[in-house]
Protein backbone atom coordinates (compact mmCIF):
# COMPACT_ATOMS: atom_id res chain seq x y z
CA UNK A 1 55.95 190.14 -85.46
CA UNK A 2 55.27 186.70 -87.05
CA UNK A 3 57.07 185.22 -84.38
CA UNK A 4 54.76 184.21 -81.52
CA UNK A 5 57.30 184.58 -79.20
CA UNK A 6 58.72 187.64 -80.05
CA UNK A 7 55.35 189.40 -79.92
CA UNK A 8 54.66 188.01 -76.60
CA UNK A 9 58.12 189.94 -75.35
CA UNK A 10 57.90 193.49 -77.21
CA UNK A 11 54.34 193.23 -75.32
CA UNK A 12 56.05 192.74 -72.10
CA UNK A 13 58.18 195.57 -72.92
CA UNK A 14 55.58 197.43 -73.36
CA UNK A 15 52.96 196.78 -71.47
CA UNK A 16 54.66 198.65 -68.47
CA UNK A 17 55.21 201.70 -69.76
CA UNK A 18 51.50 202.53 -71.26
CA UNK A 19 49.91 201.62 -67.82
CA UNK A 20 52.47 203.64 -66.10
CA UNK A 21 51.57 206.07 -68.06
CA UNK A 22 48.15 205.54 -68.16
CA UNK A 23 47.65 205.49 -64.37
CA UNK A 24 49.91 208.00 -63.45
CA UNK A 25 48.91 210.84 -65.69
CA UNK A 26 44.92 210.14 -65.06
CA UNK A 27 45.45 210.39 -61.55
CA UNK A 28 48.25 213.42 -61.12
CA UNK A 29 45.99 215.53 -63.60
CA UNK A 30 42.51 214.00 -63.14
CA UNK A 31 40.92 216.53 -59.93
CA UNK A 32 43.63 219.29 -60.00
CA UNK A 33 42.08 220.89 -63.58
CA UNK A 34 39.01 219.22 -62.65
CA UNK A 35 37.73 221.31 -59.73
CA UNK A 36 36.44 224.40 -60.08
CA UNK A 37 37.94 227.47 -58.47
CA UNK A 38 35.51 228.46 -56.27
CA UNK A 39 35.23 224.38 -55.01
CA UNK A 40 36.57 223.48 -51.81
CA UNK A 41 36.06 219.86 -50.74
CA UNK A 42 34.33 218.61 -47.31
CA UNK A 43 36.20 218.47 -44.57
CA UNK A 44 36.46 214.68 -42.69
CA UNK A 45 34.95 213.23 -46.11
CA UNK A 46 36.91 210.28 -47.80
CA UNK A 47 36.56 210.10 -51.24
CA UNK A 48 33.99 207.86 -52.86
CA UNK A 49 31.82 208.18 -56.13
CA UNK A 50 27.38 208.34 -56.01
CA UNK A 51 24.66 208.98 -57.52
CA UNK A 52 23.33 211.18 -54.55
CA UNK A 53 19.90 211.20 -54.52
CA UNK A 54 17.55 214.36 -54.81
CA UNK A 55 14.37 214.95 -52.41
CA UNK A 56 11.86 213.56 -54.51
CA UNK A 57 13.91 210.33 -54.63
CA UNK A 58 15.12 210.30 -51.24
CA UNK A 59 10.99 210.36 -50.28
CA UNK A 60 10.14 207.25 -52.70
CA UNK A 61 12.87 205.31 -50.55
CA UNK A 62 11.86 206.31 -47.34
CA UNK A 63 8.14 205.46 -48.50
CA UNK A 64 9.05 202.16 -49.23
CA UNK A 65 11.66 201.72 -46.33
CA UNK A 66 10.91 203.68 -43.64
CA UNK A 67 14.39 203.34 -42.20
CA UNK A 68 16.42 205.15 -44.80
CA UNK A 69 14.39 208.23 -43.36
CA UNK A 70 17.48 210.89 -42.84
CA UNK A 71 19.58 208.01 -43.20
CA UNK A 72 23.26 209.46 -44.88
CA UNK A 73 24.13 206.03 -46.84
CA UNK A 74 20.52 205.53 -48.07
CA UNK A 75 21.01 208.97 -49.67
CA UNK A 76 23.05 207.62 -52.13
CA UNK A 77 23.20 204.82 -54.65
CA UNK A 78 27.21 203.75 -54.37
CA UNK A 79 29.25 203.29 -57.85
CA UNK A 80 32.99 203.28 -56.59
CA UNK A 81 33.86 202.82 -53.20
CA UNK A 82 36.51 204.59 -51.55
CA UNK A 83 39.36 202.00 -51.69
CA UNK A 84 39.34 202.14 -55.51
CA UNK A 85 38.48 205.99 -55.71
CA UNK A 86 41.13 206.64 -53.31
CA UNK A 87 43.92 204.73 -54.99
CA UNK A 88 45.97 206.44 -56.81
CA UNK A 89 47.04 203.82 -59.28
CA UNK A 90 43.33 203.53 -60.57
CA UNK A 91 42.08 205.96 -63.39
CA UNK A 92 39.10 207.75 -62.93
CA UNK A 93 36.11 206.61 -65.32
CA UNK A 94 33.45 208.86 -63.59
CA UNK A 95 35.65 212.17 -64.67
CA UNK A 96 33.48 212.26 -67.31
CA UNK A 97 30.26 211.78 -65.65
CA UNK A 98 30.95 214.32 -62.84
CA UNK A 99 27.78 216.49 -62.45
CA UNK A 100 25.60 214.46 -64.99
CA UNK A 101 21.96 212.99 -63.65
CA UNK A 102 21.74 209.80 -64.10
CA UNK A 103 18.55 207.36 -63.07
CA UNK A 104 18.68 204.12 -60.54
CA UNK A 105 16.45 201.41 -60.79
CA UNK A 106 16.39 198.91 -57.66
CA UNK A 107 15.60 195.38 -58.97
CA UNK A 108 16.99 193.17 -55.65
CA UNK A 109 17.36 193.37 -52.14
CA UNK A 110 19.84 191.69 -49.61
CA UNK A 111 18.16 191.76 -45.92
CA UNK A 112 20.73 191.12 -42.99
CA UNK A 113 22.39 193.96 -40.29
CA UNK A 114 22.84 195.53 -42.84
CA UNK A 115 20.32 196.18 -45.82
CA UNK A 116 21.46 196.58 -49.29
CA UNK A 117 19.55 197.28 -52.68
CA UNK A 118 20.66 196.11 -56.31
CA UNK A 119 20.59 198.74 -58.15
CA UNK A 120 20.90 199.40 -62.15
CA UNK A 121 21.94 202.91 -63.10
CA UNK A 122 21.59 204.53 -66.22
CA UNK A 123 23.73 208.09 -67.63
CA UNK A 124 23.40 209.96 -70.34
CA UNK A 125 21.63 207.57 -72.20
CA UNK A 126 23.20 204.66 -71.27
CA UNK A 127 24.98 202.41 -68.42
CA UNK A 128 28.00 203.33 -67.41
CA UNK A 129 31.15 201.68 -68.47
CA UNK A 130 33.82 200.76 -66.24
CA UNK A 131 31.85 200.34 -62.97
CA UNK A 132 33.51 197.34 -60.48
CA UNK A 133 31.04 196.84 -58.24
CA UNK A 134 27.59 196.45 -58.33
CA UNK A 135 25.40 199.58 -57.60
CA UNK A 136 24.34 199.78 -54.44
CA UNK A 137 22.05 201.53 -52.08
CA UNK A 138 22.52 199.98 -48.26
CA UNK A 139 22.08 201.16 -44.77
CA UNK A 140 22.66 199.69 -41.00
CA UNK A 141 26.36 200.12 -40.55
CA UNK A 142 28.31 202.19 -37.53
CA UNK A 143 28.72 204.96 -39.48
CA UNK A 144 27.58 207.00 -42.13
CA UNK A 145 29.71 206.00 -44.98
CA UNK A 146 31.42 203.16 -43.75
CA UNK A 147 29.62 200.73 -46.20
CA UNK A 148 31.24 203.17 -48.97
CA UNK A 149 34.66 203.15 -47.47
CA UNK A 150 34.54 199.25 -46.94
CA UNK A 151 33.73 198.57 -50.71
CA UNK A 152 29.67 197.96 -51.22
CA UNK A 153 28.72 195.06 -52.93
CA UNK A 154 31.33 192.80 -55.38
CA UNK A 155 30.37 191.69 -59.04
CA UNK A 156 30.00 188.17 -57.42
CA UNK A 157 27.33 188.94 -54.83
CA UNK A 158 24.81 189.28 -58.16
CA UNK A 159 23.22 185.87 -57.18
CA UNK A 160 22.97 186.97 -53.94
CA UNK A 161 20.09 189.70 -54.25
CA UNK A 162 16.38 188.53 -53.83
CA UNK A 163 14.37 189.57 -57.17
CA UNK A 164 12.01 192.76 -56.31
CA UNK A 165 8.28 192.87 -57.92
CA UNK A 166 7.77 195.10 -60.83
CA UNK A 167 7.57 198.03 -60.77
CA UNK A 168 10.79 198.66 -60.46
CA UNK A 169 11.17 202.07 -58.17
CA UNK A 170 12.92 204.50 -60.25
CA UNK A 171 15.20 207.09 -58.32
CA UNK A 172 17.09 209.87 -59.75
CA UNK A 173 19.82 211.89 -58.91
CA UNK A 174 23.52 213.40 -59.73
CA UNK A 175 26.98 211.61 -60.19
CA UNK A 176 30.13 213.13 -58.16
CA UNK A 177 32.59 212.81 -55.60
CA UNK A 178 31.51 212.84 -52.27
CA UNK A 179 33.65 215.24 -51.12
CA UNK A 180 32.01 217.54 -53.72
CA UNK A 181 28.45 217.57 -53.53
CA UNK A 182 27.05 219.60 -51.11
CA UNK A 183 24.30 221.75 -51.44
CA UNK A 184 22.68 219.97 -53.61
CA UNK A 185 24.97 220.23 -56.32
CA UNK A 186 28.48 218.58 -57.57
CA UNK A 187 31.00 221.25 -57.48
CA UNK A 188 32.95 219.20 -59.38
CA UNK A 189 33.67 219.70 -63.54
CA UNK A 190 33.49 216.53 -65.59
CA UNK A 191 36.69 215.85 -67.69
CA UNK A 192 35.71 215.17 -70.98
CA UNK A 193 39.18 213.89 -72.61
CA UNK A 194 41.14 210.89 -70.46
CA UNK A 195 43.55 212.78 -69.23
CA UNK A 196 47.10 210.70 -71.09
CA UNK A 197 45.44 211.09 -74.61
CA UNK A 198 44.91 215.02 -73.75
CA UNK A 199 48.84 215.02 -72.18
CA UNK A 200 50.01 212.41 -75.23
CA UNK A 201 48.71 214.68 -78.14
CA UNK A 202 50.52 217.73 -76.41
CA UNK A 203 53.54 215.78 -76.50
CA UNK A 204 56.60 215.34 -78.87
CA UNK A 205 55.10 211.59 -80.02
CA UNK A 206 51.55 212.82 -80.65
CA UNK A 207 51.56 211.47 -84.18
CA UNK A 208 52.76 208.04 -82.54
CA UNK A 209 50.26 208.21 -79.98
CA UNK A 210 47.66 208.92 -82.04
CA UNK A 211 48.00 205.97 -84.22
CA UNK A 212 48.57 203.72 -81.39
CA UNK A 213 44.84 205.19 -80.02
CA UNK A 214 43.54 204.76 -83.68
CA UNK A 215 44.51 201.52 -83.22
CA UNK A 216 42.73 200.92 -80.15
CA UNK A 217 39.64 202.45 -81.17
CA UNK A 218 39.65 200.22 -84.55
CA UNK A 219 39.64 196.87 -82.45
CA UNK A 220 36.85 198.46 -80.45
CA UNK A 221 34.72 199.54 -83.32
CA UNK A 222 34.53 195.80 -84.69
CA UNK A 223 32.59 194.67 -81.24
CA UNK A 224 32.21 191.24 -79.49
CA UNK A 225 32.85 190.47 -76.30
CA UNK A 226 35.15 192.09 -74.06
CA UNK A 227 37.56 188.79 -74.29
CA UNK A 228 37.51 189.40 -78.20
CA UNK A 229 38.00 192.71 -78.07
CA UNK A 230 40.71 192.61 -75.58
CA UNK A 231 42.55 189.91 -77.61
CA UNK A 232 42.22 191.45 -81.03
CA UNK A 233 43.71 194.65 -78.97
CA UNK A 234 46.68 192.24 -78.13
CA UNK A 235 47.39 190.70 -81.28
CA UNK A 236 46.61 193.99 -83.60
CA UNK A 237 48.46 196.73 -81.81
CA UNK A 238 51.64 195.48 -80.71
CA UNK A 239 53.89 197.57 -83.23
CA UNK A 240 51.62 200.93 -82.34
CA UNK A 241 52.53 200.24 -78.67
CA UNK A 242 56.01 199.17 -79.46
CA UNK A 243 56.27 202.50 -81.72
CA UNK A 244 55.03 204.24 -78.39
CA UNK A 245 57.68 203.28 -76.23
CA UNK A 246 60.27 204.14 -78.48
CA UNK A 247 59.10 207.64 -78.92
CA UNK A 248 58.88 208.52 -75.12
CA UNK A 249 62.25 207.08 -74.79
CA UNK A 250 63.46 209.57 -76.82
CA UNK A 251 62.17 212.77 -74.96
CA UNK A 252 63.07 211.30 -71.60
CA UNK A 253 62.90 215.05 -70.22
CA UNK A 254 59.49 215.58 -71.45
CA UNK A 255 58.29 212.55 -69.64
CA UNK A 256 59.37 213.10 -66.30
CA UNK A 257 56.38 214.00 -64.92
CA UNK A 258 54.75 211.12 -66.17
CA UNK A 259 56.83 208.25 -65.65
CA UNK A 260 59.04 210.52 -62.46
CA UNK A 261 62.78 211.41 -62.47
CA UNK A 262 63.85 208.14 -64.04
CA UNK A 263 61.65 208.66 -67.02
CA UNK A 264 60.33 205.38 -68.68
CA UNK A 265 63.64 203.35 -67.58
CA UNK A 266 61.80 200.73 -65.80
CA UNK A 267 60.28 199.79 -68.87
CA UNK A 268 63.20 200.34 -70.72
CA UNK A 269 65.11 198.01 -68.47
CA UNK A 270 61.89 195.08 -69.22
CA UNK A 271 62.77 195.88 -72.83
CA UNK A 272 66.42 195.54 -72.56
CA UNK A 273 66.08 192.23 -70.64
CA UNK A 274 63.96 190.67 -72.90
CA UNK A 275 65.61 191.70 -76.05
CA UNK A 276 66.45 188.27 -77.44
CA UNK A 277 63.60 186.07 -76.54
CA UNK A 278 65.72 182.95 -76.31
CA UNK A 279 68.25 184.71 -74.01
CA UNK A 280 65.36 185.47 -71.44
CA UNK A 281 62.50 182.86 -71.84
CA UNK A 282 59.31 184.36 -69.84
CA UNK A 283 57.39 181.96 -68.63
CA UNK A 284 53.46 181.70 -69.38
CA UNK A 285 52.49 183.03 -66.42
CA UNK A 286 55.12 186.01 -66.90
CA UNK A 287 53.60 186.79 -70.60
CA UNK A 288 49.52 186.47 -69.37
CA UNK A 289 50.36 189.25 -66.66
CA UNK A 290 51.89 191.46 -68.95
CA UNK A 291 49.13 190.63 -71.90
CA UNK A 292 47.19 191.59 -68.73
CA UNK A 293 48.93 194.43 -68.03
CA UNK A 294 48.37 196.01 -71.78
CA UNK A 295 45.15 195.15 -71.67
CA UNK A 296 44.02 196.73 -68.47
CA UNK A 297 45.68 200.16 -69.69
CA UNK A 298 43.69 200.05 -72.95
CA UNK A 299 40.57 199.21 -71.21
CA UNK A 300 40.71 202.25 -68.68
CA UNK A 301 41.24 204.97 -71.43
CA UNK A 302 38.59 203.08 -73.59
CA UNK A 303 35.78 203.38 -70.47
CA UNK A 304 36.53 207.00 -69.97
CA UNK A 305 36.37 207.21 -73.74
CA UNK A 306 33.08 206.32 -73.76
CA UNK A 307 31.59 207.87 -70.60
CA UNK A 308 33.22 210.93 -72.53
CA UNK A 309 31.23 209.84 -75.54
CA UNK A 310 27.88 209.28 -74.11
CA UNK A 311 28.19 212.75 -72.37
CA UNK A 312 28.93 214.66 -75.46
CA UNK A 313 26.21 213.31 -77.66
CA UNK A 314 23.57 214.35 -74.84
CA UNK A 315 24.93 217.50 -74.91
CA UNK A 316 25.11 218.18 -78.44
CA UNK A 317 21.02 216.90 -78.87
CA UNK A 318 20.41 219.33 -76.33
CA UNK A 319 22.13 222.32 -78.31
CA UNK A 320 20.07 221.31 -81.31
């Protein structure tokens, strides 16, 4: 792999088939073994993940803003809106945090029809990884959850927010589904394990996968900034990814259900194309999407990874 070039195309190759994979089996497998028997979900609810606020909390708000007083989307402080949580290409990073109490701390405020609070929420010890848009509490739309289902506040409305005094009002509350909580509770069980590494070590190229994941891990350990990270990912791991597409193109069969009745011949079609890098020049643009591409599917197992991990260490200082 000393050949710029050539690395650039067995990542193309590859890059398709571990976010198909990625994507496909988090979301076919994610709330099926997730919910509990008993659970049923709301009827006329779309899906969206909150912190939803208990009493105590919901009475501090109200205090402070009189108008969030039995107001449904001031009951909550918004973490994924429904257009994300209700596409089924996207993983789901919460699965971990389903049912877990987590603290919000409202630092800004954005006056208009409709008011929204900056909030900065805190889980099992620590922020939450993989959120992509800013926490939110907000009320003054139509409806009840329409600010939810529209898609709350972006990364770049940060600026935006007008700086609260200190002290900061502290709310708490529990993580879930909306769908799921009801009655004061999430009925809704947390998935500790991202649901392709639980499927890929169950699987006839668990050895491969787990070297490919040690090898993931490894470029996370070392720190730095996401870019860093995410390029020492790239340039590190391209034979473990590689080696990972070659196994599941062996066991086509086994892999139907995660990459459908054609198995992983989309990617194995990339792969074939691109075979002699001088016979198929990609163009830059071509290589950064499928760097991209890689990238993204290594940074969704590595956020539920360490939701996963944040959960687990609460849990075992508890048992002690």
């Amino acid at each position: 792999f000393n050949n710029m070039r050539h690395r650039q195309v067995l990542v193309s190759a590859s890059a398709a088939l571990v976010a198909q994979a990625a994507r496909r089996v988090v979301c076919s497998s994610e709330k099926e073994e997730a919910v509990s028997d008993e659970a049923k979900a709301l009827e006329g609810v779309k899906p969206f993940v909150a912190l939803f606020l208990d009493d105590e909390s919901k009475g501090k708000l109200a205090k402070k803003w009189p108008e969030t007083t039995d107001t449904r989307s001031a009951s909550y402080v918004l973490l994924e809106p429904t257009k994300i949580t209700s596409d089924k290409t996207r993983p789901a990073v919460f699965a971990p945090l389903m049912g877990e109490s987590g603290t919000a701390t409202i630092v800004g405020e954005r006056k208009g029809d409709i008011t929204t609070l900056r909030v900065k929420v805190t889980c099992a010890g620590g922020p939450i990884d993989g959120l992509k848009h800013l926490p939110t509490i907000a009320w003054g739309g139509e409806s009840d959850d329409d600010i939810a289902h529209e898609g709350g506040a972006e990364e770049s409305d940060e600026d935006k927010f007008a700086a609260l005094d200190e002290p900061y009002l502290e709310l708490s509350g529990t993580i879930c589904r909306a769908e799921y909580f009801y009655d004061g509770k999430c009925h809704l069980d947390p998935l500790m394990e991202c649901p392709l590494c639980a499927y890929m070590k169950m699987s006839p190229c668990k050895d491969v996968f787990i070297k490919w994941e040690d090898c993931l891990n490894a470029c996370e350990a070392q720190g730095g900034s996401d870019e860093e990270r995410q390029e020492r990912f790239v340039s590190t791991c391209v034979s473990q990814t590689v080696a990972l597409k070659e196994c599941v193109d062996q066991y086509p069969d086994f892999f139907k259900s995660m990459f459908g009745e054609d198995g992983g011949s989309e990617a194995k079609q990339n792969s074939e194309s691109h075979e002699d890098p001088s016979s198929a020049p990609m163009t830059d643009h071509q290589i950064d999407d499928d760097s991209s591409t890689l990238v993204a599917a290594a940074n969704e197992i590595t956020d539920i990874d360490r939701n996963s991990k944040k959960v687990k260490t609460v849990n075992e200082e508890k048992n002690r």
